[in-house]
Protein backbone atom coordinates (compact mmCIF):
# COMPACT_ATOMS: atom_id res chain seq x y z
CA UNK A 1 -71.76 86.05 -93.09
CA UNK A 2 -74.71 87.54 -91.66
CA UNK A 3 -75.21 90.21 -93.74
CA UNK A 4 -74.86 88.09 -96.66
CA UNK A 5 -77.82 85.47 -94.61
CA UNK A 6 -80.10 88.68 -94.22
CA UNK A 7 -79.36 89.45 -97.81
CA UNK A 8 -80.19 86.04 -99.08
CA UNK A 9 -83.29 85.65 -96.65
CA UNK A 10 -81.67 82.65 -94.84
CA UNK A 11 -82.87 82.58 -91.33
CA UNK A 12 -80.30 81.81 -88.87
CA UNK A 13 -79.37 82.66 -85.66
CA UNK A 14 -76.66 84.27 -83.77
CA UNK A 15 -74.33 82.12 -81.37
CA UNK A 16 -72.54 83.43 -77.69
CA UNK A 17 -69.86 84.14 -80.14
CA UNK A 18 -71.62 86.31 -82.11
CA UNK A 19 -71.01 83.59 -85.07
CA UNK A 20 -74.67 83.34 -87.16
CA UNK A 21 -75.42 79.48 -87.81
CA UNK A 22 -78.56 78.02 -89.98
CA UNK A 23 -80.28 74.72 -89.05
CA UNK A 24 -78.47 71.91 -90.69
CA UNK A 25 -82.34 70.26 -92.42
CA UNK A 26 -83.28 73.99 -93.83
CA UNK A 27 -79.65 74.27 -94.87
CA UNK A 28 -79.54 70.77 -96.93
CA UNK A 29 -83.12 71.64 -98.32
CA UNK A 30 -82.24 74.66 -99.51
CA UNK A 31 -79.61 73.13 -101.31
CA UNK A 32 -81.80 70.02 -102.61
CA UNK A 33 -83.49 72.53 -104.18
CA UNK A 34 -86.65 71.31 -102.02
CA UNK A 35 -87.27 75.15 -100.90
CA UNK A 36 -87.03 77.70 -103.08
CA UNK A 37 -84.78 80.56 -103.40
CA UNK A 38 -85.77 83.91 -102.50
CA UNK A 39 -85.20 86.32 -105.01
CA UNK A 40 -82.31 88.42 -105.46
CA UNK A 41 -82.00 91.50 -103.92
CA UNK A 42 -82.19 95.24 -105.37
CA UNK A 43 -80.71 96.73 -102.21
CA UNK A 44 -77.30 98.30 -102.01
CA UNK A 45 -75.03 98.65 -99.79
CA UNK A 46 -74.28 102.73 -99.18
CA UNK A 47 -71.22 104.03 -100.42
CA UNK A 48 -68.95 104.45 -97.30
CA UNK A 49 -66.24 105.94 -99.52
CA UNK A 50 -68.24 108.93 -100.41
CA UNK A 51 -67.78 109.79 -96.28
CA UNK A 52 -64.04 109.87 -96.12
CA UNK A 53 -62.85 113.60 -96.07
């Protein structure tokens, strides 16, 4: 979930359980379609695969 918030420029924060949560008002904005979306990321991920022996 959090990388997928960073990814998606949501800003949230993390709880004591390490569980990221977004403020309920930006949350149903973003979804009204009252703030904009960012735009979509260019940025991969690495390929972890290439480092198995």
């Amino acid at each position: 979930m959090k990388r997928w918030l960073e990814r998606n420029h949501w800003p949230h924060a993390i709880n004591i359980a390490g569980v990221p949560q977004v403020v309920r008002e930006y949350y149903e904005k973003r979804m009204a379609g009252a703030i904009p979306a960012a735009q979509a990321s260019t940025e991969q991920e690495p390929n972890f695969a290439a480092l198995d022996l």
